[in-house]
Protein backbone atom coordinates (compact mmCIF):
# COMPACT_ATOMS: atom_id res chain seq x y z
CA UNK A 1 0.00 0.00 0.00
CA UNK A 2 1.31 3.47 -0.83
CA UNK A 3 -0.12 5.82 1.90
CA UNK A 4 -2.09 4.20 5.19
CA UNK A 5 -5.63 4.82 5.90
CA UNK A 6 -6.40 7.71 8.45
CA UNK A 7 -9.00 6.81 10.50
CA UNK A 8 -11.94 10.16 10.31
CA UNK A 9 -12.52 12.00 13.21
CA UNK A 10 -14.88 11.49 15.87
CA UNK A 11 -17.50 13.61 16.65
CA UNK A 12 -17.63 16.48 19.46
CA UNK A 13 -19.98 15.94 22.27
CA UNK A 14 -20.89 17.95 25.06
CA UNK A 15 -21.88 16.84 28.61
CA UNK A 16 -21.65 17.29 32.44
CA UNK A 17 -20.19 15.22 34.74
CA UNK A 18 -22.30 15.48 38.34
CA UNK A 19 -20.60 14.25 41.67
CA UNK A 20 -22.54 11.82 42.97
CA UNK A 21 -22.56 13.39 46.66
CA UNK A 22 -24.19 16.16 44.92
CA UNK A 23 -27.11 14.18 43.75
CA UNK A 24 -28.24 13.03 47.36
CA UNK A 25 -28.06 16.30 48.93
CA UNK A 26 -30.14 17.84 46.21
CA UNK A 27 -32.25 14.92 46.79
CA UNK A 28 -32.51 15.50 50.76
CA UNK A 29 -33.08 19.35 49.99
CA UNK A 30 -36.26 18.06 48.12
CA UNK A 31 -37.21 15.92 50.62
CA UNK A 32 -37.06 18.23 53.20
CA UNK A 33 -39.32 20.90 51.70
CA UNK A 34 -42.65 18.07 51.73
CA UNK A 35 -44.25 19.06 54.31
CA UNK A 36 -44.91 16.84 57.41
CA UNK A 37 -48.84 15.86 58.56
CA UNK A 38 -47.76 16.80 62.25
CA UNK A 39 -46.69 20.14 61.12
CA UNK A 40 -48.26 23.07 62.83
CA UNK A 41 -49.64 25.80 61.38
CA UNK A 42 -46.55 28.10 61.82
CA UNK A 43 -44.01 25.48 60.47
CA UNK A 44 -46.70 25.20 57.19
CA UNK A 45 -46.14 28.34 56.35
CA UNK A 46 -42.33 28.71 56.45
CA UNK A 47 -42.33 25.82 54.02
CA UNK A 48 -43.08 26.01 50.30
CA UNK A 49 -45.30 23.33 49.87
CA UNK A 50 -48.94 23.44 47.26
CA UNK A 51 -51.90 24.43 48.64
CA UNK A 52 -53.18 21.09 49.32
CA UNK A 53 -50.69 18.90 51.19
CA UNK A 54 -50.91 22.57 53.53
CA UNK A 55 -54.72 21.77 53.82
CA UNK A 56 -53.66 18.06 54.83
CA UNK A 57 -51.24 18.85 57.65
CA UNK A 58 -53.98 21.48 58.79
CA UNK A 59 -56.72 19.30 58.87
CA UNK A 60 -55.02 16.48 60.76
CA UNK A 61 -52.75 17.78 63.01
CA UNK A 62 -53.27 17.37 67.09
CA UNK A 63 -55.07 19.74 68.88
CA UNK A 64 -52.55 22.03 69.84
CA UNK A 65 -54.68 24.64 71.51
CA UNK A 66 -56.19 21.81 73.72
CA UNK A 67 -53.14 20.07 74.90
CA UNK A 68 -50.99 20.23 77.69
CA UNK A 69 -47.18 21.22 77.22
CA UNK A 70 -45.43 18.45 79.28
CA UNK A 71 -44.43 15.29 80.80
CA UNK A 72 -47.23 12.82 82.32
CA UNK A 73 -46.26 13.94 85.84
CA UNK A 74 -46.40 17.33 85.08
CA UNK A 75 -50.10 16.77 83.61
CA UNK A 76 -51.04 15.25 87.27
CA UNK A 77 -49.89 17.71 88.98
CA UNK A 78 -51.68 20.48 87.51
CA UNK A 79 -54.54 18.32 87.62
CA UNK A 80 -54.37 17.81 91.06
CA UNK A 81 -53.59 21.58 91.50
CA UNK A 82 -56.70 22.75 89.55
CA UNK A 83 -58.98 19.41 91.04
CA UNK A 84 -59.82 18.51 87.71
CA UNK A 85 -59.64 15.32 85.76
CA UNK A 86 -56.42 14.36 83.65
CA UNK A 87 -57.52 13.16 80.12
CA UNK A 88 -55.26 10.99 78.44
CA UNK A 89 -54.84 10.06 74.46
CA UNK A 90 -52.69 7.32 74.05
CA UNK A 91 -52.35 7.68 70.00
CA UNK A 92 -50.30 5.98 67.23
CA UNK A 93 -48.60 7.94 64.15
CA UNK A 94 -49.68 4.42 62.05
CA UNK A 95 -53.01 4.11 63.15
CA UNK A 96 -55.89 6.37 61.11
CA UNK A 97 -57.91 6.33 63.88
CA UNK A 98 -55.91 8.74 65.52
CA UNK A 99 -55.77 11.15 62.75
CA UNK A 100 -59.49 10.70 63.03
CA UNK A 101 -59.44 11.52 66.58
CA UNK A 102 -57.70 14.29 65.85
CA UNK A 103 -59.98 15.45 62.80
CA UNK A 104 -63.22 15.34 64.27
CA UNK A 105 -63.40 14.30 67.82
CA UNK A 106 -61.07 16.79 69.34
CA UNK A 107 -61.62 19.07 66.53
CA UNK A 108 -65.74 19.04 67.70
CA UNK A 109 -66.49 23.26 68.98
CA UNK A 110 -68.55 21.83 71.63
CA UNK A 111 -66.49 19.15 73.18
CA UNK A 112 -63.24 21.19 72.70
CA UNK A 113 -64.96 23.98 74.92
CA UNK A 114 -65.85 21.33 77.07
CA UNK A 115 -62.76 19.76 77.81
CA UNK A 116 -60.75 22.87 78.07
CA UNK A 117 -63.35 24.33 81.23
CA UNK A 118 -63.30 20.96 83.19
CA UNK A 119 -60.45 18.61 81.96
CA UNK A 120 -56.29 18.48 81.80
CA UNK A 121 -55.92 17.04 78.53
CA UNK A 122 -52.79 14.94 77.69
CA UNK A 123 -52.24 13.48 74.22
CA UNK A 124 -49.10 11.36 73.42
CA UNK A 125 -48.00 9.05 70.74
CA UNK A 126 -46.82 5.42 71.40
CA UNK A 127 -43.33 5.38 70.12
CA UNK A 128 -42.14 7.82 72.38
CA UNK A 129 -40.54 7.06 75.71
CA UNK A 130 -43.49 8.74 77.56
CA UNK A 131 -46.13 6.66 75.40
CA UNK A 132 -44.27 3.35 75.99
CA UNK A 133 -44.19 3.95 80.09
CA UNK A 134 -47.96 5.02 79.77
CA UNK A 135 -49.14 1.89 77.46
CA UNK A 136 -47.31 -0.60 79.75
CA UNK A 137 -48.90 0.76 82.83
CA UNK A 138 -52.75 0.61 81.92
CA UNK A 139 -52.14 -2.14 79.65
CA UNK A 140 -53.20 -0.47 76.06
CA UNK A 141 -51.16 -2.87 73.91
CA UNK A 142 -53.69 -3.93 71.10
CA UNK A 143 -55.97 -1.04 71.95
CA UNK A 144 -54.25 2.16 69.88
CA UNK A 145 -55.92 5.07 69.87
CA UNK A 146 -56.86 4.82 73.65
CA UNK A 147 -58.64 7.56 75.44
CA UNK A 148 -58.56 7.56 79.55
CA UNK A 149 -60.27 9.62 82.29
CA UNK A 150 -57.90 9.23 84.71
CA UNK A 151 -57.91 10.43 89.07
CA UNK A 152 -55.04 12.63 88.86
CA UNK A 153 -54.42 11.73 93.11
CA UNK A 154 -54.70 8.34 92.58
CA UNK A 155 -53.82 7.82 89.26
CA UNK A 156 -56.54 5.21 88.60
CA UNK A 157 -58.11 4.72 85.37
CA UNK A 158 -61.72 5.67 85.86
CA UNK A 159 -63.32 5.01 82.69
CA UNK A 160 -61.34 4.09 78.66
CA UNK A 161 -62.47 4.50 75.33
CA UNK A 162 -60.15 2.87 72.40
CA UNK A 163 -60.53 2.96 68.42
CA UNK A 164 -62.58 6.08 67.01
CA UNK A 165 -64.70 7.72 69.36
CA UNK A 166 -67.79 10.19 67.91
CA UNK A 167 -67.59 13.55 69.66
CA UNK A 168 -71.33 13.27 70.46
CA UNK A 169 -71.03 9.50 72.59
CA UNK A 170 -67.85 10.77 74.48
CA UNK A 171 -69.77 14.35 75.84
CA UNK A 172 -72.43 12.13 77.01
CA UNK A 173 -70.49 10.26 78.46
CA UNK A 174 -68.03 12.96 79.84
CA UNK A 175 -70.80 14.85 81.58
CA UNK A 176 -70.87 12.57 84.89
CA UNK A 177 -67.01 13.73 85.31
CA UNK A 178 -68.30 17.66 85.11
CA UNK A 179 -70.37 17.51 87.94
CA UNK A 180 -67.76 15.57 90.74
CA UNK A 181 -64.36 16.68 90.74
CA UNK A 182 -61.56 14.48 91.77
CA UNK A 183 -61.08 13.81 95.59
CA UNK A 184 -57.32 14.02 97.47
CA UNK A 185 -56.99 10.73 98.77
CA UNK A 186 -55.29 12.27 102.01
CA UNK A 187 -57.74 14.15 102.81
CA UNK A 188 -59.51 13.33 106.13
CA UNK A 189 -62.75 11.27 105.43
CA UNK A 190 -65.81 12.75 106.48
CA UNK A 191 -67.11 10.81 109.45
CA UNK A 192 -70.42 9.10 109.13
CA UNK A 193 -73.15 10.47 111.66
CA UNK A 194 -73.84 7.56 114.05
CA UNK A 195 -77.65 6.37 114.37
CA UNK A 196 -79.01 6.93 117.78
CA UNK A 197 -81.31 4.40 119.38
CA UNK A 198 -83.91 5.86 121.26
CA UNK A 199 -84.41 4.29 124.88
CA UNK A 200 -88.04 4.93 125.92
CA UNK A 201 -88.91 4.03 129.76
CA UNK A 202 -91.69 2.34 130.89
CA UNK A 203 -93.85 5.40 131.97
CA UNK A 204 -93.17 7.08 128.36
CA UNK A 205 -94.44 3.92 126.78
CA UNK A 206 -97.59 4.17 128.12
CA UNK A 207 -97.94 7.61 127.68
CA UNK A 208 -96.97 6.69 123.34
CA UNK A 209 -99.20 3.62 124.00
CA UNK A 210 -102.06 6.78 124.79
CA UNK A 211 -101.09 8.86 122.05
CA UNK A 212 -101.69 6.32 119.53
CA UNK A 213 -104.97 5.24 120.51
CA UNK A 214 -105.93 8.52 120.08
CA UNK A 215 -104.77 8.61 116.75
CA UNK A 216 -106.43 5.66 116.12
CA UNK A 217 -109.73 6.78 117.38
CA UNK A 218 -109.15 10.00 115.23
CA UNK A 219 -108.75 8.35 112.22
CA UNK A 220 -111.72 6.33 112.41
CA UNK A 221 -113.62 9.66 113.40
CA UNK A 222 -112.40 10.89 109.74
CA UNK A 223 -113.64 8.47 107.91
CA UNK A 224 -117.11 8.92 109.62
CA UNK A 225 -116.68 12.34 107.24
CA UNK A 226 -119.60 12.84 104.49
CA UNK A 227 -118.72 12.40 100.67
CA UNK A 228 -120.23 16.00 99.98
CA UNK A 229 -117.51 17.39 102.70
CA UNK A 230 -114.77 15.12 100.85
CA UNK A 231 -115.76 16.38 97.31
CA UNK A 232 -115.92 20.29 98.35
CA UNK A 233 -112.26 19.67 99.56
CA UNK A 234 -110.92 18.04 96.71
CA UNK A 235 -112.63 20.96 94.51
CA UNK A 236 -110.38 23.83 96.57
CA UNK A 237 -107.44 22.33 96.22
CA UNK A 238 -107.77 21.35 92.40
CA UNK A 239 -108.96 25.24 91.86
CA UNK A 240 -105.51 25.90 94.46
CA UNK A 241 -103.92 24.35 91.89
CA UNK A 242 -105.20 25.37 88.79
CA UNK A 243 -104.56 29.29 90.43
CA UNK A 244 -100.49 28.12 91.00
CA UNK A 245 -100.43 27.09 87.83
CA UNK A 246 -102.08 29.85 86.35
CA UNK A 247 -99.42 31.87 88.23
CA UNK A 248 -96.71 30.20 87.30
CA UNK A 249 -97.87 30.67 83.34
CA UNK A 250 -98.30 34.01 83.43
CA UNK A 251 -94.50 34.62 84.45
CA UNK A 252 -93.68 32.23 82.07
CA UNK A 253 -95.04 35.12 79.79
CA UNK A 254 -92.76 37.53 80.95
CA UNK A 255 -89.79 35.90 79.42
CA UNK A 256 -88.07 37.42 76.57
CA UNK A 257 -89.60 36.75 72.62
CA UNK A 258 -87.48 34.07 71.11
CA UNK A 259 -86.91 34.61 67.55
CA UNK A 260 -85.88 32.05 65.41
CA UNK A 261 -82.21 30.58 65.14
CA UNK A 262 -79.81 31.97 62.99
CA UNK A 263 -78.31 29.95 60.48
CA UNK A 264 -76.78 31.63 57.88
CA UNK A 265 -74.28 33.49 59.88
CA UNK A 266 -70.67 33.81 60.03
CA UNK A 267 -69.47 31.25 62.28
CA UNK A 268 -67.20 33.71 64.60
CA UNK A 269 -70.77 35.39 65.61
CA UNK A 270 -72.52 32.21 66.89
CA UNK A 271 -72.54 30.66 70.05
CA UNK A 272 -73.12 26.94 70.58
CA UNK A 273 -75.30 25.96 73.77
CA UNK A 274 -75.84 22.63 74.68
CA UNK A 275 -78.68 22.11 77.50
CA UNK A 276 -79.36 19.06 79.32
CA UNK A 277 -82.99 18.48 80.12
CA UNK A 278 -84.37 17.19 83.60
CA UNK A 279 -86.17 13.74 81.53
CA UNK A 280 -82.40 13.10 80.01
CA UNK A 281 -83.30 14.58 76.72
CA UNK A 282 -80.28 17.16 74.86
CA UNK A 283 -81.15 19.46 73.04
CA UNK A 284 -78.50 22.34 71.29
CA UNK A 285 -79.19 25.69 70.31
CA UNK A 286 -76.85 28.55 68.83
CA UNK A 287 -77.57 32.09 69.37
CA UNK A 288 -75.40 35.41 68.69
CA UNK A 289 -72.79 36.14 71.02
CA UNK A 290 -74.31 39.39 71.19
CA UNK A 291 -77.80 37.58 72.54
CA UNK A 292 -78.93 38.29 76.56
CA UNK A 293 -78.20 34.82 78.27
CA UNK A 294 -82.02 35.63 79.17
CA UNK A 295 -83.13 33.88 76.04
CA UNK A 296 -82.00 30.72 77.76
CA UNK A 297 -85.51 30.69 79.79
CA UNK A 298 -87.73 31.11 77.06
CA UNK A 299 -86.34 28.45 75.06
CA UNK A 300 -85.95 26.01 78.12
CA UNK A 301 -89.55 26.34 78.47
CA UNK A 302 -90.37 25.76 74.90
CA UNK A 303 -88.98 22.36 75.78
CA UNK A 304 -91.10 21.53 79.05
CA UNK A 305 -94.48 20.93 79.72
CA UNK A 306 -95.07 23.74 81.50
CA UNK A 307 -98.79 22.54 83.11
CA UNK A 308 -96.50 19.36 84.83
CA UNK A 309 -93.25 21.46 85.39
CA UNK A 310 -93.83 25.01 85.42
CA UNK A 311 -90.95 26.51 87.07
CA UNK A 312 -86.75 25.68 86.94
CA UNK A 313 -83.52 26.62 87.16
CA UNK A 314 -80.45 26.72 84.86
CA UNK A 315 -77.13 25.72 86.25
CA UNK A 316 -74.07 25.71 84.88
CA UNK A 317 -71.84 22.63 85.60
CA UNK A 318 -68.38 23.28 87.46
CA UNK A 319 -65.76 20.67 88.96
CA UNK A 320 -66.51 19.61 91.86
CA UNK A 321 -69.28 22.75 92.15
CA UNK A 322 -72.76 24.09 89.72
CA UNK A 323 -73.46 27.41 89.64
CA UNK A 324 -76.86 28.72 89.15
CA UNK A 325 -78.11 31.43 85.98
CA UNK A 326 -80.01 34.32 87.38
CA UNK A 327 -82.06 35.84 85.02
CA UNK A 328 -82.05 39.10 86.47
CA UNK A 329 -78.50 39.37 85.18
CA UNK A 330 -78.41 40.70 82.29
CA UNK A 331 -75.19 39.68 80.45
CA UNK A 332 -74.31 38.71 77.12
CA UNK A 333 -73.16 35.45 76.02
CA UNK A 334 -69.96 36.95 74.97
CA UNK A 335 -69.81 38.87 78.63
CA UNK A 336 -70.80 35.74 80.43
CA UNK A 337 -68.52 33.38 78.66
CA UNK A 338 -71.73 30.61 78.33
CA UNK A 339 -69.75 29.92 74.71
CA UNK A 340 -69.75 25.87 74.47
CA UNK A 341 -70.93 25.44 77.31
CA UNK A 342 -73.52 22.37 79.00
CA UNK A 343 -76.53 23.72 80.97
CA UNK A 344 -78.25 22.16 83.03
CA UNK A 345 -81.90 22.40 84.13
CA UNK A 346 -83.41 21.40 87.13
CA UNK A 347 -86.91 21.72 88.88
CA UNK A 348 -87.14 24.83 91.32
CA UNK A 349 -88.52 23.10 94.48
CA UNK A 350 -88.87 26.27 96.11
């Protein structure tokens, strides 16, 4: 061969080379912007994260306005302190239940006011060291979400919910707890008043012996009594009766004019009441905050029969006290801080 082949040139490319150490911190950067479902509100918003995994974390996050900052101790002692009960929530991050909890049980207007006026609420998660000293000693393995009513002197477990719990069932069955605080255990016991036995002699015997004879013999003299006589007696004191009731209507009159709920209001402006009834019945009402707590009577007696049970009080239910509405008082619901509140009503036997 004269002249050897040259072999053509290849062609120019253009790339970047990227450190792999690069890569995973550009990765973890990424990572770190998602936002968390326990974020609060405030971490949320120092993230940039869409509008909807924001509306996530929101809607299931714990009730941070409800809780109590600290260890399980600390949460008995202010219970103790304040002589109220200690609620517990034993959750678990893995469990939906306890979003659910969080979502609409603790989320519920009513029962958050509720709990915040009569309760200590504690809320933990199991995989932390508190959790795991908490599940072991009231034996909640198996039962995650757990919900406890705890004696914050004694540290006995009064009454336990587990799984999802409707906010409805759990005031119900919160309300006995409202009306008996918790009791120190050292304090002195009140002593029972001890039965007397009455010793009668033989002379006073007699003289009771006497006494009842002559009940006796007046009794039978009563029924001697003509059925006219009987009948003109029984006439008075039905038209005594019809006049008290009559009475009693007529300041039933003198009650405010209820007008009808409102509905289509801004939220912020309403005020949810929740009033137990003497036969067991709840009923719930919302009025403006700006409505006299005086319109509490006229709609209490829309919901009695006032010819069987024409006169009551309202009382509002304190640990380990009740404290009675006067109507004369006249407050606002904003004023008298009645907001999410349970009243109760009760016969005046006056």
């Amino acid at each position: 061969m004269d002249t050897d082949t040259v072999r053509a040139a290849l062609p120019i490319k253009r790339d970047t080379l990227y450190d792999v150490d690069e890569i995973n911190r550009s990765n973890k950067k990424q990572l770190a912007k998602r936002p968390r479902v326990w974020d609060s509100e405030d971490a949320t918003k120092t993230r940039k994260v869409d509008q909807n995994n924001g509306n996530l974390a929101k809607l299931y996050r714990p009730p941070v306005e409800l809780m109590f900052r600290g260890s399980f101790h600390e949460s008995k002692e202010v219970a103790k302190a304040q002589r109220k009960w200690l609620l517990l929530n034993l959750q678990s991050p893995t469990e939906f239940s306890s979003h659910m909890l969080n979502r609409d049980t603790w989320g519920h207007e009513i029962l958050a006011g509720m709990i915040a006026s009569n309760f200590i609420f504690w809320q933990v998660c199991d995989d932390t060291t508190e959790g795991k000293k908490v599940c072991g000693w009231y034996n909640l393995t198996g039962s995650i979400p757990a919900v406890l009513v705890l004696d914050p002197f004694t540290g006995k477990k009064e009454k336990s919910w587990s799984g999802m719990v409707q906010p409805e069932a759990l005031l119900e069955d919160l309300m006995p707890y409202m009306d008996a605080a918790p009791q120190d255990s050292l304090e002195k016991p009140v002593e029972k008043p001890v039965k007397r036995i009455k010793v009668y002699s033989r002379r006073k015997r007699t003289a009771r012996r006497k006494s009842e004879e002559e009940k006796a013999i007046g009794a039978s003299s009563m029924k001697n009594m003509t059925a006219t006589g009987v009948l003109a007696s029984n006439d008075d004191a039905n038209e005594c009766k019809s006049d008290d009731v009559g009475t009693l209507l007529s300041k039933k009159l003198r009650y405010l004019e209820l007008a009808e709920e409102p509905k289509e209001v801004d939220k912020k402006l309403l005020c949810s009441i929740r009033i137990r009834l003497p036969d067991g019945r709840r009923v719930q009402r919302n009025f403006l905050r700006t409505d006299p707590v005086q319109l509490l009577w006229p709609f209490c007696s829309s919901q009695l029969d006032a010819a069987e049970f024409p006169s009551f009080e309202l009382t509002l239910a304190i640990p380990g006290a009740s404290k009675t509405l006067n109507y004369e008082d006249k407050l606002t619901f904003e004023e008298s801080g009645l907001s999410n509140s349970m009243i109760s009503v009760t016969w005046d036997r006056a």
